[in-house]
PDB file of N, CA and C in Angstrom:
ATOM      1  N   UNK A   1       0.850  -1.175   0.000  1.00  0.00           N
ATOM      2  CA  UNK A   1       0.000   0.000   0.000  1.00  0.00           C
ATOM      3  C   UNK A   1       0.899   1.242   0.000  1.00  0.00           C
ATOM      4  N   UNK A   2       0.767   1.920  -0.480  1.00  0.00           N
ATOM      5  CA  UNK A   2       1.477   3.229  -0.869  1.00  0.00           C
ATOM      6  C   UNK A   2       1.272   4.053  -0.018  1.00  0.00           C
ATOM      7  N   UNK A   3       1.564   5.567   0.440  1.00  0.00           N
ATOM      8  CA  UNK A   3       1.577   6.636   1.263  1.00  0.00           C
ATOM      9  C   UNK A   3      -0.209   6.927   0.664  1.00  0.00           C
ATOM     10  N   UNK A   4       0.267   7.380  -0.772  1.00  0.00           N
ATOM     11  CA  UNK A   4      -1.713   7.923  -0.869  1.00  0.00           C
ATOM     12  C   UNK A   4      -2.611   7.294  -1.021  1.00  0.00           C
ATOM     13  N   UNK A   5      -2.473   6.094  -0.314  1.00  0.00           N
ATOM     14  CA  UNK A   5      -3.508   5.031   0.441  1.00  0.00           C
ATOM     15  C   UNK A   5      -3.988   5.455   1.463  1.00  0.00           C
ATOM     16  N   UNK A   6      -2.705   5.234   2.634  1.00  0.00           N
ATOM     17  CA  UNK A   6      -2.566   5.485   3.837  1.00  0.00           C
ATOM     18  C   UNK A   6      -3.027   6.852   4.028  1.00  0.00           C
ATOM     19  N   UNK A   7      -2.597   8.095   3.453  1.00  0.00           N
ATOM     20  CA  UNK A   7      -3.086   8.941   3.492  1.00  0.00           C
ATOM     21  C   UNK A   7      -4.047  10.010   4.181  1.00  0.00           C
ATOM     22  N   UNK A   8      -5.467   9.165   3.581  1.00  0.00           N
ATOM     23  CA  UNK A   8      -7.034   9.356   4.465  1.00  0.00           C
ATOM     24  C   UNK A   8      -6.880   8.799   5.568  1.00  0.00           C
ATOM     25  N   UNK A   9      -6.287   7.605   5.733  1.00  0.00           N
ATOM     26  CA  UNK A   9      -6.546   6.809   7.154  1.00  0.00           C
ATOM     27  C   UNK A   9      -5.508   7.648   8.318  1.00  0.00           C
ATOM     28  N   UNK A  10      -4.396   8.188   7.290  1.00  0.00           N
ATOM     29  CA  UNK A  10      -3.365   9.254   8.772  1.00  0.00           C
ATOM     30  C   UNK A  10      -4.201  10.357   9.031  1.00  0.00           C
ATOM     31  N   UNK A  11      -5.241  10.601   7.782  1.00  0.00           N
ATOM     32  CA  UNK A  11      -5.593  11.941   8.402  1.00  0.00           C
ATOM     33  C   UNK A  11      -7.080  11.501   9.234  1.00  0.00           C
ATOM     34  N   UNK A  12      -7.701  10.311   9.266  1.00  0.00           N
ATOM     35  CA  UNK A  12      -8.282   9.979  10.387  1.00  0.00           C
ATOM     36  C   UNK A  12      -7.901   9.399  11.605  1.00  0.00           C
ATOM     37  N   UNK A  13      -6.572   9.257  11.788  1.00  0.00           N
ATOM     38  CA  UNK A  13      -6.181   9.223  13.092  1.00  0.00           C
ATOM     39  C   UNK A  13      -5.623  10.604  13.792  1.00  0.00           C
ATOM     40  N   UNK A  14      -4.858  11.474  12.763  1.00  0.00           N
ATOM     41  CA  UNK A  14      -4.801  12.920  13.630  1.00  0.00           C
ATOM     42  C   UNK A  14      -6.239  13.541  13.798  1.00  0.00           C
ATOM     43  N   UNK A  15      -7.357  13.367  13.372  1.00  0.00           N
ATOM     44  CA  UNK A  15      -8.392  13.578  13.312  1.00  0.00           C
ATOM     45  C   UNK A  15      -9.107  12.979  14.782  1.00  0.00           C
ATOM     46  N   UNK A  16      -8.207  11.592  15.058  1.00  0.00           N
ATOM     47  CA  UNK A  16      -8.866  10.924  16.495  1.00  0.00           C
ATOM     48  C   UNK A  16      -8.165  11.654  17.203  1.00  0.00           C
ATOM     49  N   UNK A  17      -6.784  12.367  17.109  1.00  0.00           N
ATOM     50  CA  UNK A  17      -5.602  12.683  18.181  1.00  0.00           C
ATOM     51  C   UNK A  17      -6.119  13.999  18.698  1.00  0.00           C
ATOM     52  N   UNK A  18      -6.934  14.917  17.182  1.00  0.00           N
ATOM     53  CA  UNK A  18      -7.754  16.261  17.819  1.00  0.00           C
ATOM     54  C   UNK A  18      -8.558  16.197  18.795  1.00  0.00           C
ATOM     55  N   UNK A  19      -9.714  15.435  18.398  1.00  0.00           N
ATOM     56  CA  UNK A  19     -10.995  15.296  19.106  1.00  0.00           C
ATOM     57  C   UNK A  19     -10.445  14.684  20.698  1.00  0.00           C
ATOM     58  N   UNK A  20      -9.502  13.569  20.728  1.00  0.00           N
ATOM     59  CA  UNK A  20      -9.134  13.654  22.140  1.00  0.00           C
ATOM     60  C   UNK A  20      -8.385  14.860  22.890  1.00  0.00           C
ATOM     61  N   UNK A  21      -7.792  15.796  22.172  1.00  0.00           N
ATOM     62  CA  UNK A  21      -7.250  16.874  22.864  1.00  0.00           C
ATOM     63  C   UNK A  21      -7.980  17.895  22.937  1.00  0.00           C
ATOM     64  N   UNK A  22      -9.381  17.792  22.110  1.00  0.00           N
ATOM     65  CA  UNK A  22     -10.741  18.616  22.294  1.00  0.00           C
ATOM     66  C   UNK A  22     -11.290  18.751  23.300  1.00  0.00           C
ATOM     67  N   UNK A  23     -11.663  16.882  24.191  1.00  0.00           N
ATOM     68  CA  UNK A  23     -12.019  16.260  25.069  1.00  0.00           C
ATOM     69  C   UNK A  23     -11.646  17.137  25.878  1.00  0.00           C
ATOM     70  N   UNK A  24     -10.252  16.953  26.022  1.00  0.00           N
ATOM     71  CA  UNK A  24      -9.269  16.476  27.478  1.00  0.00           C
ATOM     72  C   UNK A  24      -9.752  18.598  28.002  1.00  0.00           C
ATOM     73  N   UNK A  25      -9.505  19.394  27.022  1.00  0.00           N
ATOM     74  CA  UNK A  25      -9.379  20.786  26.610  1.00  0.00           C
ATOM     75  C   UNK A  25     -10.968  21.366  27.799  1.00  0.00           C
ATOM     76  N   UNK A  26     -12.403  20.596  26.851  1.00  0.00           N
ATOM     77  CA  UNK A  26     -13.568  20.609  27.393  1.00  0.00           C
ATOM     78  C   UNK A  26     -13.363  20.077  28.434  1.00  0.00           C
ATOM     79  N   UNK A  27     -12.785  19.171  28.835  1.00  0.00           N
ATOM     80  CA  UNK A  27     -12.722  18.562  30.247  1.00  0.00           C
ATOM     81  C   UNK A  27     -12.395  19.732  31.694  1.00  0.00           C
ATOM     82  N   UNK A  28     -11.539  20.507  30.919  1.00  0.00           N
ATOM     83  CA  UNK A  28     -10.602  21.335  31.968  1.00  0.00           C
ATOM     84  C   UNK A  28     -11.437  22.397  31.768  1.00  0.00           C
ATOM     85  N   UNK A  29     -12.556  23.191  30.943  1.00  0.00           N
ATOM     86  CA  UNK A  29     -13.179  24.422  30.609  1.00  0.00           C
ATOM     87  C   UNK A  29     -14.143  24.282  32.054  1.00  0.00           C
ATOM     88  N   UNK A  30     -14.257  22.867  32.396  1.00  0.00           N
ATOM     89  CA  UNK A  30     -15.135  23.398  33.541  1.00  0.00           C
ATOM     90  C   UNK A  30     -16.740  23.777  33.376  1.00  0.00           C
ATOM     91  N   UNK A  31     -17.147  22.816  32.326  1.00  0.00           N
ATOM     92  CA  UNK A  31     -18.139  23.381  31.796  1.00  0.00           C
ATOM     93  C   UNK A  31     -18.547  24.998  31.763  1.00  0.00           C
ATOM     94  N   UNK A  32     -17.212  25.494  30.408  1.00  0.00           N
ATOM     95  CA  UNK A  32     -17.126  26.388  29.952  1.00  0.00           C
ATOM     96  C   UNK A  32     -17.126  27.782  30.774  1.00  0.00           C
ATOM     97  N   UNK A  33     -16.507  27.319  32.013  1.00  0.00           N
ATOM     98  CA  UNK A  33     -16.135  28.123  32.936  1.00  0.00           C
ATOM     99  C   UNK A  33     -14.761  28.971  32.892  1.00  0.00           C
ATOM    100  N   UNK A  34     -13.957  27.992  32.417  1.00  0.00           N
ATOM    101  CA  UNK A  34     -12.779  28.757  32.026  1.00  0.00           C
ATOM    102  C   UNK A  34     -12.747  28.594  30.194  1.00  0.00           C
ATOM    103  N   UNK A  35     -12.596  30.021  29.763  1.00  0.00           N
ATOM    104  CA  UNK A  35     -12.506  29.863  28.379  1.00  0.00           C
ATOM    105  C   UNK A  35     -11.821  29.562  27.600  1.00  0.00           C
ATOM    106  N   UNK A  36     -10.337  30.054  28.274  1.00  0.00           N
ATOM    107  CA  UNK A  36      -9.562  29.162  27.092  1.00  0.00           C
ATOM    108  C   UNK A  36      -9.685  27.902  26.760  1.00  0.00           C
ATOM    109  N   UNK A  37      -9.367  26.972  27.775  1.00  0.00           N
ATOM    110  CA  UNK A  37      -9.530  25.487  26.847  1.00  0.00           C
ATOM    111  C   UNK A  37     -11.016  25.118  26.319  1.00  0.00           C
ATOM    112  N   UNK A  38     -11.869  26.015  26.799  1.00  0.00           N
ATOM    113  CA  UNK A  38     -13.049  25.803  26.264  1.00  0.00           C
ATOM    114  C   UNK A  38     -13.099  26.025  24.649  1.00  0.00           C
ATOM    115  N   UNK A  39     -12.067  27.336  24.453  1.00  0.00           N
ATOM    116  CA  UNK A  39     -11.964  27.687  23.065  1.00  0.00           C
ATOM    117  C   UNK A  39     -11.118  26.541  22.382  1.00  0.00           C
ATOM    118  N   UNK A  40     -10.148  26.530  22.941  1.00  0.00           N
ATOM    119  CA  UNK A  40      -9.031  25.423  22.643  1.00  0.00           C
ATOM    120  C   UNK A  40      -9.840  24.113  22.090  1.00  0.00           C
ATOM    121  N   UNK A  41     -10.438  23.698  22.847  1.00  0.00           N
ATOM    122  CA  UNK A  41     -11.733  22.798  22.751  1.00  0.00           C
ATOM    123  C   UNK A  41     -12.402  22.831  21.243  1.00  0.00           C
ATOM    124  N   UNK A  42     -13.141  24.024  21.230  1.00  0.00           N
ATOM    125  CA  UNK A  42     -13.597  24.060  19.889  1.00  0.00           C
ATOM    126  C   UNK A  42     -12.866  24.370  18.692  1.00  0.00           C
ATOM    127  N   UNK A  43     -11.454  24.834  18.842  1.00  0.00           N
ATOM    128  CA  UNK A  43     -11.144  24.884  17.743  1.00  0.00           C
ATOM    129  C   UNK A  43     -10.331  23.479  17.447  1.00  0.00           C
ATOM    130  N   UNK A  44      -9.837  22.549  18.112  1.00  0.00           N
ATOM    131  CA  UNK A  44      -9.208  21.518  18.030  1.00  0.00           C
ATOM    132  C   UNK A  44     -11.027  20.154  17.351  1.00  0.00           C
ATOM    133  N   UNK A  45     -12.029  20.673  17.833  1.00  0.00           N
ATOM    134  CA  UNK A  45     -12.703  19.791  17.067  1.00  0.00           C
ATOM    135  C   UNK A  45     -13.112  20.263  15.718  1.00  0.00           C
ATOM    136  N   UNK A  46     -12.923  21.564  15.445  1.00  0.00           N
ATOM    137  CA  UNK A  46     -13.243  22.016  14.035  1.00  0.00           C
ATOM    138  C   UNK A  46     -12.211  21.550  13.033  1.00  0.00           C
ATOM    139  N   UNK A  47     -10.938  21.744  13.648  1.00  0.00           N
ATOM    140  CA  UNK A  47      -9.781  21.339  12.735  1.00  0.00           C
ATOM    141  C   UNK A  47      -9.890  19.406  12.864  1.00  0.00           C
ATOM    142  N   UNK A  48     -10.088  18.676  12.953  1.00  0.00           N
ATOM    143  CA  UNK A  48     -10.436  17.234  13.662  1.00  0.00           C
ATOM    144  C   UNK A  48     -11.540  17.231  12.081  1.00  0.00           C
ATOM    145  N   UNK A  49     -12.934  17.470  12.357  1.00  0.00           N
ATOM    146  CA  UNK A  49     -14.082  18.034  11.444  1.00  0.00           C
ATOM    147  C   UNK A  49     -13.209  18.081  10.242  1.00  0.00           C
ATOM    148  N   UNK A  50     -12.445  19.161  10.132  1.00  0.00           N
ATOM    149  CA  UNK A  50     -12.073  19.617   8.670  1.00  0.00           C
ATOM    150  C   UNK A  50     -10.835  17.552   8.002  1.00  0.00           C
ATOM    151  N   UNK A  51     -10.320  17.894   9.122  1.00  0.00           N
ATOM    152  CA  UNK A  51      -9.682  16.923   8.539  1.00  0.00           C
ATOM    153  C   UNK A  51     -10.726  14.994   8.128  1.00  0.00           C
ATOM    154  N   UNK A  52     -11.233  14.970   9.044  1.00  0.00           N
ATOM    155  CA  UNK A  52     -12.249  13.976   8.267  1.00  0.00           C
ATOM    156  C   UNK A  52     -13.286  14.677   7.324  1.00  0.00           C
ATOM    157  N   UNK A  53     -13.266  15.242   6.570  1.00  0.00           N
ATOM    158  CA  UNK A  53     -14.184  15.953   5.685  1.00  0.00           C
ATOM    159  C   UNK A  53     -12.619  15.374   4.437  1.00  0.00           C
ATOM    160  N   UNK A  54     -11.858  16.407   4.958  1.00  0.00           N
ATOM    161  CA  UNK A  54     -10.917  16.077   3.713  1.00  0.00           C
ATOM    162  C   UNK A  54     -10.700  14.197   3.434  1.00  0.00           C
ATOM    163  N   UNK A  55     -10.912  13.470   4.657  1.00  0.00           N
ATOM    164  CA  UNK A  55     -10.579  11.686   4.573  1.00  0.00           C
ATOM    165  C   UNK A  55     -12.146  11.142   3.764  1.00  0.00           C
ATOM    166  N   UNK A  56     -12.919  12.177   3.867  1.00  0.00           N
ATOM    167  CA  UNK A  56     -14.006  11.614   3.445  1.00  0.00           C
ATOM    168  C   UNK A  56     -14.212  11.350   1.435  1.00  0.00           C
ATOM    169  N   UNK A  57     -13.074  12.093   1.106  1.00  0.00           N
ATOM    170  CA  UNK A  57     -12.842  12.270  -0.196  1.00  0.00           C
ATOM    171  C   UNK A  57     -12.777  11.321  -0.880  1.00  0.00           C
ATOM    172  N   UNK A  58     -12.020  10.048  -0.516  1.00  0.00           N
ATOM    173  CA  UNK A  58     -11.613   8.449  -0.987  1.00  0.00           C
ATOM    174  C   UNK A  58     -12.220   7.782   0.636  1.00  0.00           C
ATOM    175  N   UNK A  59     -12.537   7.881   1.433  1.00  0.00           N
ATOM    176  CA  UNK A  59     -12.862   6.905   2.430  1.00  0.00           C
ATOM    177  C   UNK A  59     -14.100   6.889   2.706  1.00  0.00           C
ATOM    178  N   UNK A  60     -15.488   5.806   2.460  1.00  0.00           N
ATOM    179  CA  UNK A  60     -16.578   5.830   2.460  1.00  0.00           C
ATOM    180  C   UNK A  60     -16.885   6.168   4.372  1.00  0.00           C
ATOM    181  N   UNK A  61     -18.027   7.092   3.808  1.00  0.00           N
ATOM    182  CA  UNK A  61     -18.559   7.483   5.375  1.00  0.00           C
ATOM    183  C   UNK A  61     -18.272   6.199   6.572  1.00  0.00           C
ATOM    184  N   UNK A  62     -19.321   5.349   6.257  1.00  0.00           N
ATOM    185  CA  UNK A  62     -19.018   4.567   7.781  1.00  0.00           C
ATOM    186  C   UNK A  62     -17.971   3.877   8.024  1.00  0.00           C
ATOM    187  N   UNK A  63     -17.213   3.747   7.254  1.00  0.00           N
ATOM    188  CA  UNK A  63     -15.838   3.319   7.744  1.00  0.00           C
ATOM    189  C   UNK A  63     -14.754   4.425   7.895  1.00  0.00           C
ATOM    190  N   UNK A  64     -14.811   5.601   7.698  1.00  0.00           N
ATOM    191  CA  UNK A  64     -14.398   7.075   8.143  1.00  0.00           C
ATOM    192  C   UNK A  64     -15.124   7.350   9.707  1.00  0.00           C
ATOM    193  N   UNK A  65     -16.140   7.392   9.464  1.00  0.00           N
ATOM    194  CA  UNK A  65     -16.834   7.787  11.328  1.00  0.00           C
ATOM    195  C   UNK A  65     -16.390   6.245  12.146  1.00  0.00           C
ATOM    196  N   UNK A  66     -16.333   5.113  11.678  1.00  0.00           N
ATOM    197  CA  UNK A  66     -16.132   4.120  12.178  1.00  0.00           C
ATOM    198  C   UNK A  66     -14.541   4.423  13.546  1.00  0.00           C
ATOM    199  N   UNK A  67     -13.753   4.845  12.002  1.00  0.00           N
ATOM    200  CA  UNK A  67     -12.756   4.452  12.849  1.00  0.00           C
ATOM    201  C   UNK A  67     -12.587   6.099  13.131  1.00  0.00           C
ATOM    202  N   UNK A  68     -13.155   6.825  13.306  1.00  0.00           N
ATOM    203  CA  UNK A  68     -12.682   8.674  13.936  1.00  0.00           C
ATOM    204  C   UNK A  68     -13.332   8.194  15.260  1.00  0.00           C
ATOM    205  N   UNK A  69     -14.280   7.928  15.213  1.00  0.00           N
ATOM    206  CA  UNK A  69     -15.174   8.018  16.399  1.00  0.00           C
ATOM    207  C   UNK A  69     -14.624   6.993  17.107  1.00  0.00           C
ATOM    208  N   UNK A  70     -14.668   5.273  16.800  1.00  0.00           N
ATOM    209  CA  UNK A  70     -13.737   4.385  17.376  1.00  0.00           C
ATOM    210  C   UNK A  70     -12.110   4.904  18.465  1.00  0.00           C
ATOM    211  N   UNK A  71     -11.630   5.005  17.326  1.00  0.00           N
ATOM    212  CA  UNK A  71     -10.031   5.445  18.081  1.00  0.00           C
ATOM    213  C   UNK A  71     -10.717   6.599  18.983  1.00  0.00           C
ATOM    214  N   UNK A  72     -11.208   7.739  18.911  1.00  0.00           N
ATOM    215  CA  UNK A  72     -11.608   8.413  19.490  1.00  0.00           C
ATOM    216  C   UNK A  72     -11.859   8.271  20.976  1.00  0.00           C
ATOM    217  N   UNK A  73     -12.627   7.546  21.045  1.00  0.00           N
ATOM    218  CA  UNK A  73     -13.634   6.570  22.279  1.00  0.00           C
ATOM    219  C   UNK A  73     -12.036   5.796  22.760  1.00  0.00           C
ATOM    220  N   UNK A  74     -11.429   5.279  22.417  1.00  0.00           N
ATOM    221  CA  UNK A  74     -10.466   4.022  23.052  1.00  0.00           C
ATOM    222  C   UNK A  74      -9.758   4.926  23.407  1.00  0.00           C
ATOM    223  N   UNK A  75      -9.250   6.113  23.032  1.00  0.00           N
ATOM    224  CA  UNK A  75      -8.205   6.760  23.394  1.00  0.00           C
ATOM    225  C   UNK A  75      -8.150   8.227  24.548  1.00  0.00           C
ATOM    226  N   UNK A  76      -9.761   8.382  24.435  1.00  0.00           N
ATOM    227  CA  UNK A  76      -9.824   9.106  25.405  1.00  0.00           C
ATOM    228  C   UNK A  76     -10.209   8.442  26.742  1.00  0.00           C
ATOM    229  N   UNK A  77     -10.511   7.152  26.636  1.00  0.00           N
ATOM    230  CA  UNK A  77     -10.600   6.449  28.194  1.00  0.00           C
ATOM    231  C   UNK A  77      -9.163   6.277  28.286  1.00  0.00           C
ATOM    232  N   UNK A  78      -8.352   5.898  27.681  1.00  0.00           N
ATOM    233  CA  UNK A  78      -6.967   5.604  28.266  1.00  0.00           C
ATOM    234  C   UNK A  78      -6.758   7.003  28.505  1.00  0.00           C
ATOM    235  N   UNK A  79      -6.879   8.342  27.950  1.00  0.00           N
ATOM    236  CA  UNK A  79      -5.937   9.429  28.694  1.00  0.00           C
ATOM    237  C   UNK A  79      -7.107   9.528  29.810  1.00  0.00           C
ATOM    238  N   UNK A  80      -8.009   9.163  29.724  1.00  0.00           N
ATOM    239  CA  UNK A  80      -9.014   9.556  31.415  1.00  0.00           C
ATOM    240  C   UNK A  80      -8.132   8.487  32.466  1.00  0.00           C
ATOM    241  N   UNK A  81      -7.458   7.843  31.836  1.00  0.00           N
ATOM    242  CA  UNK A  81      -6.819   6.812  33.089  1.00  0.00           C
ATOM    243  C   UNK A  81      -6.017   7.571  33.585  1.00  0.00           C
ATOM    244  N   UNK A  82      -5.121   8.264  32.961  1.00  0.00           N
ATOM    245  CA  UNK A  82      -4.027   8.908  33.198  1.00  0.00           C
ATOM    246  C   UNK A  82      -4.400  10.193  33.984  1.00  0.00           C
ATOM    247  N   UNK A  83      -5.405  10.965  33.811  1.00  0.00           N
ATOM    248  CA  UNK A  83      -6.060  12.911  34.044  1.00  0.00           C
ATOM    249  C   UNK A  83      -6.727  12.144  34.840  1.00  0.00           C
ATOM    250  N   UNK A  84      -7.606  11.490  35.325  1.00  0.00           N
ATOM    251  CA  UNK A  84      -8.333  11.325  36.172  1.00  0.00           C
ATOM    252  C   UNK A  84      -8.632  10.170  37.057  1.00  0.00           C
ATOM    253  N   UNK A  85      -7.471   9.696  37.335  1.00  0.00           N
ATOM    254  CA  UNK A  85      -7.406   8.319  37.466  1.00  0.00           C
ATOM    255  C   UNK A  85      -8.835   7.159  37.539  1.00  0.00           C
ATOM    256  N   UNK A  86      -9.268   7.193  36.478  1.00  0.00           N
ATOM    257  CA  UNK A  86     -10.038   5.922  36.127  1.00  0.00           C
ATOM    258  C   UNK A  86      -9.629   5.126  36.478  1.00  0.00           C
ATOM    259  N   UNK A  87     -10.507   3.773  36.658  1.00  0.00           N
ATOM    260  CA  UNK A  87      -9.882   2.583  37.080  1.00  0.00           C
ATOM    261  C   UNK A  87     -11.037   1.790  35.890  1.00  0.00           C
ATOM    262  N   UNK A  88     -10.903   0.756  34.957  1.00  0.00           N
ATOM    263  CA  UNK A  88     -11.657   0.014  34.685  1.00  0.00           C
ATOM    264  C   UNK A  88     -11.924  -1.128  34.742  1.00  0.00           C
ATOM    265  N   UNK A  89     -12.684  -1.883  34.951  1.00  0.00           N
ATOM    266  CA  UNK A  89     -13.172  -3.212  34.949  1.00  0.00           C
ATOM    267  C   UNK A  89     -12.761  -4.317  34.365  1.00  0.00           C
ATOM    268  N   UNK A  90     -12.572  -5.387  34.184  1.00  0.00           N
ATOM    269  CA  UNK A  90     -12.468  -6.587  33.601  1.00  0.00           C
ATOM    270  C   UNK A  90     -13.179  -5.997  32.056  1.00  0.00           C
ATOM    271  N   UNK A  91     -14.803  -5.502  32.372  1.00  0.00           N
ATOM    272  CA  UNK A  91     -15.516  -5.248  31.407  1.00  0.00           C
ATOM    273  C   UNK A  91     -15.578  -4.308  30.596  1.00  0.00           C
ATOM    274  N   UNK A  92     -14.872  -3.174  31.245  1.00  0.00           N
ATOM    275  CA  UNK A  92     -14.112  -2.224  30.586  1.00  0.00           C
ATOM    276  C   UNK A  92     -13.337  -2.397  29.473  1.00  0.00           C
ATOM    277  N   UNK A  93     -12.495  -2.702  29.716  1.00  0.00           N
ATOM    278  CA  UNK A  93     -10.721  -3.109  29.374  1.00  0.00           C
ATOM    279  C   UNK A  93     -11.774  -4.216  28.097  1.00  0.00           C
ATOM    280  N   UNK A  94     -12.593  -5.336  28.035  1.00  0.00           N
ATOM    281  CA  UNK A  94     -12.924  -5.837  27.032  1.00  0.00           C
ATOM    282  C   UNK A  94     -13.500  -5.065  26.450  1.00  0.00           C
ATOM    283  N   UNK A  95     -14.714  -3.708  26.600  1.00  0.00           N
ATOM    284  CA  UNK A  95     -15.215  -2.991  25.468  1.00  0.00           C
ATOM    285  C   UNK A  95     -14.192  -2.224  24.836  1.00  0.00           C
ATOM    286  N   UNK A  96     -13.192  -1.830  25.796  1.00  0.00           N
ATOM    287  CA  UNK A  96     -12.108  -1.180  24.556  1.00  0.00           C
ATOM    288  C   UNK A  96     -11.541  -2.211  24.028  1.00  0.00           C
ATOM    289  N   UNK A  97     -11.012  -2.927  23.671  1.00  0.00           N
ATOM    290  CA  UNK A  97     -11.203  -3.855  23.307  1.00  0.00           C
ATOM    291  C   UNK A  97     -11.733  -4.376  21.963  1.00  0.00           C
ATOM    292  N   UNK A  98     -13.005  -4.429  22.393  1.00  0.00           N
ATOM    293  CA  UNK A  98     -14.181  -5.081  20.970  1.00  0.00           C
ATOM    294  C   UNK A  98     -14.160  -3.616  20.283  1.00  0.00           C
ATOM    295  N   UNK A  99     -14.005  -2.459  20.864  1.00  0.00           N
ATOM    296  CA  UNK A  99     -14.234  -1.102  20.075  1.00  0.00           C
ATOM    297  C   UNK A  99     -13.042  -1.184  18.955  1.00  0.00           C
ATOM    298  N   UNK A 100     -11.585  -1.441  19.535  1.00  0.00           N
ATOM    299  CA  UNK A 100     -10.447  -1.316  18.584  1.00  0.00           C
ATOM    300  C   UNK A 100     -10.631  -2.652  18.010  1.00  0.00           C
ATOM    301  N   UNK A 101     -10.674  -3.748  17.807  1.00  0.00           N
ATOM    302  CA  UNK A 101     -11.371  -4.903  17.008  1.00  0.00           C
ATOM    303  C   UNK A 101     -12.180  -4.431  15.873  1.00  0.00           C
ATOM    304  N   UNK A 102     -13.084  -3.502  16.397  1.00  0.00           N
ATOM    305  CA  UNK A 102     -14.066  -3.364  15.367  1.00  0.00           C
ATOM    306  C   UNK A 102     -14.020  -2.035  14.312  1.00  0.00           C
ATOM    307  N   UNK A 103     -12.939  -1.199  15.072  1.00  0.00           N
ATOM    308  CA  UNK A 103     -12.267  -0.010  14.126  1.00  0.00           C
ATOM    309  C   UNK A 103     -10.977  -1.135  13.214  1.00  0.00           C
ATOM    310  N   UNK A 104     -10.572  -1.940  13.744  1.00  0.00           N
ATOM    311  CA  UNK A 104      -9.959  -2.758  12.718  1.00  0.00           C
ATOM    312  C   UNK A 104     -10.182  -3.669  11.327  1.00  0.00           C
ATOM    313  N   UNK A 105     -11.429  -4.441  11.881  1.00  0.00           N
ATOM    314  CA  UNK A 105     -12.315  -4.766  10.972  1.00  0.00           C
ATOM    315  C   UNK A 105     -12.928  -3.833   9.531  1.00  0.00           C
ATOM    316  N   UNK A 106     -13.792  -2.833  10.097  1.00  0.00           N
ATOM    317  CA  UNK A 106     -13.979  -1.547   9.598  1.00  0.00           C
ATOM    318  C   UNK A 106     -12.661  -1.177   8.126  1.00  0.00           C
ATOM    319  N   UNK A 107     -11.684  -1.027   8.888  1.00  0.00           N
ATOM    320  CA  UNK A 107     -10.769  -0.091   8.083  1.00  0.00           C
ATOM    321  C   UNK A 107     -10.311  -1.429   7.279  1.00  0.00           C
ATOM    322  N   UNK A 108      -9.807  -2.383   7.559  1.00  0.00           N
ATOM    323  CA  UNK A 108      -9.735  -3.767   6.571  1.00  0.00           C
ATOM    324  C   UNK A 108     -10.695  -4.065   5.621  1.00  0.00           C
ATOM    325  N   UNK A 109     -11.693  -3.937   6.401  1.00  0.00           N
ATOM    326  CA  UNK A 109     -13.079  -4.715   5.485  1.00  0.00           C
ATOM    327  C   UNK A 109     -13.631  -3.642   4.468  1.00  0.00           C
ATOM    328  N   UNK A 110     -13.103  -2.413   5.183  1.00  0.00           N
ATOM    329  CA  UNK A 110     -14.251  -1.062   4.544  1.00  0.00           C
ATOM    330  C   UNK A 110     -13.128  -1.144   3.015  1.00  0.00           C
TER     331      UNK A 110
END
């Protein structure tokens, strides 16, 4: 597979790397109590947005939201482990898990 394969799929993982630093950003606004990261927040999901818009060009929708939203989800519980010390479950730890399984599937199969 070549680079402008890979391409769409790098720019849907910096696309997952925004939206978790969107998260983490909204997390700290304090429900929009403090503004900067609140702003920080929104502009890190607009640029996130722009960049799956541009993956959406060669990468069919549900396997584009599949795996933005996927990695998304797996990766912001692991940094909640870290910012907030989460602890998860047996049952936890398997839905992330079946989530990255199924962003794998997805991007193979799609």
């Amino acid at each position: 597979m070549t680079l402008q394969n890979w391409t769409p799929f790098l720019l849907l993982a910096v696309a997952a790397l925004l939206d978790v630093g969107a998260n983490v950003l909204l997390k700290r606004s304090d429900g929009f109590r403090h503004k900067l990261p609140a702003w920080g927040g929104i502009g890190l999901i607009l640029l996130a947005f722009t960049l799956l818009s541009l993956a959406l060009k060669t990468v069919p929708l549900g396997v584009a939201y599949a795996v933005w939203g996927g990695l998304g989800i797996v990766l912001t519980a692991l940094v909640s482990l870290r910012i907030d010390s989460v602890r998860f479950t047996a049952r936890g730890w398997a839905g992330l898990t079946l989530i990255l399984g199924s962003v794998l599937l997805m991007h193979l199969g799609g």
